[in-house]
N, C-alpha and C. Protein backbone atom coordinates (compact mmCIF):
# COMPACT_ATOMS: atom_id res chain seq x y z
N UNK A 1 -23.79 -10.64 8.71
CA UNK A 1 -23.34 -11.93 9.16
C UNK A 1 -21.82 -11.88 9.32
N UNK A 2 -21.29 -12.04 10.71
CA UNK A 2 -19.81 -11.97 10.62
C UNK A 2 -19.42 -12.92 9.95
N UNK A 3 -18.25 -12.90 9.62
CA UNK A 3 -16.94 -14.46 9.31
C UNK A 3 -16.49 -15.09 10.13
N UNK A 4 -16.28 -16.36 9.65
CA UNK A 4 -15.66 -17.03 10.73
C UNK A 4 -13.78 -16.74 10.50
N UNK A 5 -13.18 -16.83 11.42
CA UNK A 5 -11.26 -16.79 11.51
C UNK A 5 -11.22 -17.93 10.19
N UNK A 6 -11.58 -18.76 9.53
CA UNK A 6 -11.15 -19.73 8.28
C UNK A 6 -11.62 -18.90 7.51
N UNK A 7 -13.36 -18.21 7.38
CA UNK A 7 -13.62 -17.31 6.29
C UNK A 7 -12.83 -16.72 6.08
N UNK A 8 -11.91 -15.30 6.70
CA UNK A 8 -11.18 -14.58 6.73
C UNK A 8 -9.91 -15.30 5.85
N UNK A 9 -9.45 -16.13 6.91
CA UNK A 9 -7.95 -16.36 6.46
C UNK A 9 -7.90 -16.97 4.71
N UNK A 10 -9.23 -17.21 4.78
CA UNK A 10 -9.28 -18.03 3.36
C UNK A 10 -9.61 -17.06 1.76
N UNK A 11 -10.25 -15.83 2.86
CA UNK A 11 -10.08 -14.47 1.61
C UNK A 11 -8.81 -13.97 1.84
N UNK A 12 -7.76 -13.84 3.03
CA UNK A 12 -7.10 -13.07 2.87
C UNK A 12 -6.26 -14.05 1.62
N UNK A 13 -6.19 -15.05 2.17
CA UNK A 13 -4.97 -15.92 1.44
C UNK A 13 -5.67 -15.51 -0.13
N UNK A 14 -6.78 -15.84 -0.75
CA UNK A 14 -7.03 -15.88 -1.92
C UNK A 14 -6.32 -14.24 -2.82
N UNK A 15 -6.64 -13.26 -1.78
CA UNK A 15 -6.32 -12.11 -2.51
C UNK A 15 -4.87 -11.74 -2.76
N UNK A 16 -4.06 -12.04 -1.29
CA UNK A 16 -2.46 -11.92 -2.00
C UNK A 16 -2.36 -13.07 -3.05
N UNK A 17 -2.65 -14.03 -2.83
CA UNK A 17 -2.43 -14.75 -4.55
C UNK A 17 -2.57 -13.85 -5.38
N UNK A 18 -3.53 -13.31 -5.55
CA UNK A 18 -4.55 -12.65 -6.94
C UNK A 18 -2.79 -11.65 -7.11
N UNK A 19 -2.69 -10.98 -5.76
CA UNK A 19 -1.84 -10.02 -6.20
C UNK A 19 -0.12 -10.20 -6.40
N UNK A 20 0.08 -11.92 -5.78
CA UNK A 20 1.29 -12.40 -5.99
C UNK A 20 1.68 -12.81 -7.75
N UNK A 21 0.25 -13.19 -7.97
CA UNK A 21 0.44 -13.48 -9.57
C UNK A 21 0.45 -12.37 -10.11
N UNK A 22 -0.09 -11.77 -10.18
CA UNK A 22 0.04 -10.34 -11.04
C UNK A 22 1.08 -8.99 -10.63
N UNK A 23 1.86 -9.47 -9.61
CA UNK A 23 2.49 -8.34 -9.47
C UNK A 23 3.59 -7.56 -10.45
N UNK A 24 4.12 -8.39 -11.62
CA UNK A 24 5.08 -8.14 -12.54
C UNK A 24 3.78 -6.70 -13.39
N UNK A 25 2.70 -7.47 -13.77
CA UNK A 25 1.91 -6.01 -14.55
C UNK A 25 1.48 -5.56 -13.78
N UNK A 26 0.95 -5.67 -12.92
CA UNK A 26 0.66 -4.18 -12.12
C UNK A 26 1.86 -3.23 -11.95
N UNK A 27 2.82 -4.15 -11.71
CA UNK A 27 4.01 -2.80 -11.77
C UNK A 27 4.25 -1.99 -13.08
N UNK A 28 4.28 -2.73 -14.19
CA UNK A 28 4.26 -2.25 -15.44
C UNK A 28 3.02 -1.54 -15.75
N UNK A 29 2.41 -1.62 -15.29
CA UNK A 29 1.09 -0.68 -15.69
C UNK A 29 0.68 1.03 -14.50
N UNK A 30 1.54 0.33 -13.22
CA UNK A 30 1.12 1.57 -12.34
C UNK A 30 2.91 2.37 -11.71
N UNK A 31 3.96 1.74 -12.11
CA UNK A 31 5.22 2.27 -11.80
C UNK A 31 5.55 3.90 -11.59
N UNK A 32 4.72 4.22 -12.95
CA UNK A 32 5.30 5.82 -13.58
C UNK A 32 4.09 6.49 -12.87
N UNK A 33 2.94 6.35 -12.89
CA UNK A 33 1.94 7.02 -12.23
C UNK A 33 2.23 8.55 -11.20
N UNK A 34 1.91 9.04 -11.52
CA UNK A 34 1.77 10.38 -10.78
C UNK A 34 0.90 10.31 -9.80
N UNK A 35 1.56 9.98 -8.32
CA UNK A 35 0.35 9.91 -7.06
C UNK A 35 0.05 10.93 -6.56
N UNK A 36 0.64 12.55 -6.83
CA UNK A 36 0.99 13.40 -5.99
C UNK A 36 -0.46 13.89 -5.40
N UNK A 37 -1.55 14.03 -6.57
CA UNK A 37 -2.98 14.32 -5.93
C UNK A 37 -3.64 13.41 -5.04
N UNK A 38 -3.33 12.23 -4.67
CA UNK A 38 -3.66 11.38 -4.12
C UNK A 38 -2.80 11.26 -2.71
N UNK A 39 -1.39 11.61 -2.92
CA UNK A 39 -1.08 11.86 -1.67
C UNK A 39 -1.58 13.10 -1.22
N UNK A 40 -1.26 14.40 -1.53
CA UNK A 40 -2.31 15.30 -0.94
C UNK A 40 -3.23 15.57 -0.31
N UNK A 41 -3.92 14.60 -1.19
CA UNK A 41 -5.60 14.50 -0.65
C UNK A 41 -5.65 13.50 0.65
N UNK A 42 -4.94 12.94 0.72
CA UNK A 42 -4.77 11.87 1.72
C UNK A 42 -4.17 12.49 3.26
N UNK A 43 -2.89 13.71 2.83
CA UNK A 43 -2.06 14.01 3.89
C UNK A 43 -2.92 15.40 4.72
N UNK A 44 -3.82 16.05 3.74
CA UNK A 44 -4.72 17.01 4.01
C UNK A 44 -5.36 16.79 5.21
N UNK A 45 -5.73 15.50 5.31
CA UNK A 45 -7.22 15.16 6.35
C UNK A 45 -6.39 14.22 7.86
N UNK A 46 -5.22 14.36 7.46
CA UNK A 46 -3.89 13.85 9.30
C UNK A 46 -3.85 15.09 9.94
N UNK A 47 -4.25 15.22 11.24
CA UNK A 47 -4.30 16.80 11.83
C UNK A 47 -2.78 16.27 12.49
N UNK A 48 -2.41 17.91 12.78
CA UNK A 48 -1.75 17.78 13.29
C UNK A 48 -0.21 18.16 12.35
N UNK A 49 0.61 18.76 12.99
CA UNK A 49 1.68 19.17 11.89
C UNK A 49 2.68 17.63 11.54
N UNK A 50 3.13 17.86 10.47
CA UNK A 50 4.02 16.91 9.77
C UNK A 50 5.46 17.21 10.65
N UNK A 51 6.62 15.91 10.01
CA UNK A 51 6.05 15.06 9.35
C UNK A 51 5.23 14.20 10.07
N UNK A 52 4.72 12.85 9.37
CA UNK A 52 3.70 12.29 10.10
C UNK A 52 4.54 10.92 10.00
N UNK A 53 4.04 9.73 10.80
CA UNK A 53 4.63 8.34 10.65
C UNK A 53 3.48 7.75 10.16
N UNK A 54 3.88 7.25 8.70
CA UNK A 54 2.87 6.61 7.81
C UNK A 54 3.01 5.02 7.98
N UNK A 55 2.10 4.11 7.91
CA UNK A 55 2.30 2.94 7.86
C UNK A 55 1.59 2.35 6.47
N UNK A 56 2.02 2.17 5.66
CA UNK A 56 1.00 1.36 4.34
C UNK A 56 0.88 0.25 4.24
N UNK A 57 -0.24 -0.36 4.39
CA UNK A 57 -0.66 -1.99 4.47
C UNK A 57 -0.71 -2.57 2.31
N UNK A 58 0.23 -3.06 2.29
CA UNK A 58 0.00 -3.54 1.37
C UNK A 58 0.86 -2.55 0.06
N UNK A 59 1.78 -2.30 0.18
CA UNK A 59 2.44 -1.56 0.11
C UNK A 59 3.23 -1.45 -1.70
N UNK A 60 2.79 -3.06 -2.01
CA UNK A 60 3.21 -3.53 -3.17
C UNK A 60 4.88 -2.94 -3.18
N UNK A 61 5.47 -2.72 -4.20
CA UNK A 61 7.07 -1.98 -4.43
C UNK A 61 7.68 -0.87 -3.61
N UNK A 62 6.61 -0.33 -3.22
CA UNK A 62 7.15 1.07 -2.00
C UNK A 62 6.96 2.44 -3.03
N UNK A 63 6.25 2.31 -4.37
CA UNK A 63 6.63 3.70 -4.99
C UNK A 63 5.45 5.14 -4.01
N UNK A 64 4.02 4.56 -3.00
CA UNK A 64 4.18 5.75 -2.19
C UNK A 64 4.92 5.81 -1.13
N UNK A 65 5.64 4.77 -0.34
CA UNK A 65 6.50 5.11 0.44
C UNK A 65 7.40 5.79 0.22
N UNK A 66 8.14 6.01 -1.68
CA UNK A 66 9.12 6.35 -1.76
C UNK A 66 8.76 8.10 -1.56
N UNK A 67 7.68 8.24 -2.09
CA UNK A 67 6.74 9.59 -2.32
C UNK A 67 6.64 10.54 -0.72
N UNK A 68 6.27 9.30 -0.23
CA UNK A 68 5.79 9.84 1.53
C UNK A 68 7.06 10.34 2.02
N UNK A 69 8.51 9.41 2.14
CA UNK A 69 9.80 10.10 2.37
C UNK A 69 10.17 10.75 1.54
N UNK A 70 9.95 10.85 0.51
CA UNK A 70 10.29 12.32 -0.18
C UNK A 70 9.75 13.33 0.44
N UNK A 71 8.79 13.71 0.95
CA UNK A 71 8.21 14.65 1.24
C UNK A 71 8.67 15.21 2.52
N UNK A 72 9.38 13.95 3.46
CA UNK A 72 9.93 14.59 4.64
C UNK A 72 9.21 13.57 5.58
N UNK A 73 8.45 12.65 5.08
CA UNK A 73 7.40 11.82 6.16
C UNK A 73 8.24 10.67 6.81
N UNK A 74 8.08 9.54 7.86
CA UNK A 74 8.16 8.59 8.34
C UNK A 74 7.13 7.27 8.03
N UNK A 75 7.70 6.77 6.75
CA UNK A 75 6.83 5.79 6.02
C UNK A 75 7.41 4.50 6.23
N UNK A 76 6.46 3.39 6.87
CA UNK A 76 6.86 2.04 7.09
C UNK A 76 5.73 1.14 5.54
N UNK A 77 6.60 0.37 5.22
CA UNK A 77 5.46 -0.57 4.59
C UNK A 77 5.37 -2.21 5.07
N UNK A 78 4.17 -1.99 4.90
CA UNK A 78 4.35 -4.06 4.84
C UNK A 78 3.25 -4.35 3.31
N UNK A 79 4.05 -5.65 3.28
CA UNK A 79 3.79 -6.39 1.78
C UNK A 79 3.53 -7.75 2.63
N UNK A 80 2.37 -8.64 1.75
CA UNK A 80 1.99 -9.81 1.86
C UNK A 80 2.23 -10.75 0.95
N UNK A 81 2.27 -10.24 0.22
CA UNK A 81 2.21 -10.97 -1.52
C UNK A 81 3.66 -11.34 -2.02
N UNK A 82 4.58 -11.87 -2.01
CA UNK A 82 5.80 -11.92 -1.71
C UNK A 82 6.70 -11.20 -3.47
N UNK A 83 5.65 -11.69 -4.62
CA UNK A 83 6.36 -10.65 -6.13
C UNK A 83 5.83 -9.54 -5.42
N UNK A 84 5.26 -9.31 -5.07
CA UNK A 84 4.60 -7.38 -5.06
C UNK A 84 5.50 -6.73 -4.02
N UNK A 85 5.87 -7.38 -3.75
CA UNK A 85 6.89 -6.29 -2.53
C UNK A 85 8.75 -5.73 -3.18
């Protein structure tokens, strides 16, 4: 059953809340995290030689953007949630 454009807008809105309120602990809980296997595994399966232009939806603080330009990549983010960014 599709959604209707109000269904939608009315989950999207509910979830950046979820993540506007909580963005102070999620940062405190995921800041230090070691993504490097996760970027890997991620940059493995982009054909094509690097670097690559990354875009991350939801991007919270930028700590894989900061990861992705470390590496030599072209990383854009966007944030919705206005603490999480």
């Amino acid at each position: 059953m599709p959604l209707s454009p109000e269904d939608l807008q009315h989950i999207a809105a509910r979830t950046l809340a979820h993540y506007d309120q909580h963005a102070q602990s999620y940062w405190e809980g995921t800041h230090d995290h070691d993504v490097s296997q996760n970027i890997a595994a991620l940059l493995k399966h982009i054909p094509g030689p690097p670097p690559f232009d990354l875009l991350d939806c939801g991007c919270g603080p930028g700590r894989d953007l900061h990861t992705f330009k470390a590496l030599g990549h072209h990383a854009v983010g966007l944030e919705g949630a206005p603490s999480a960014a």
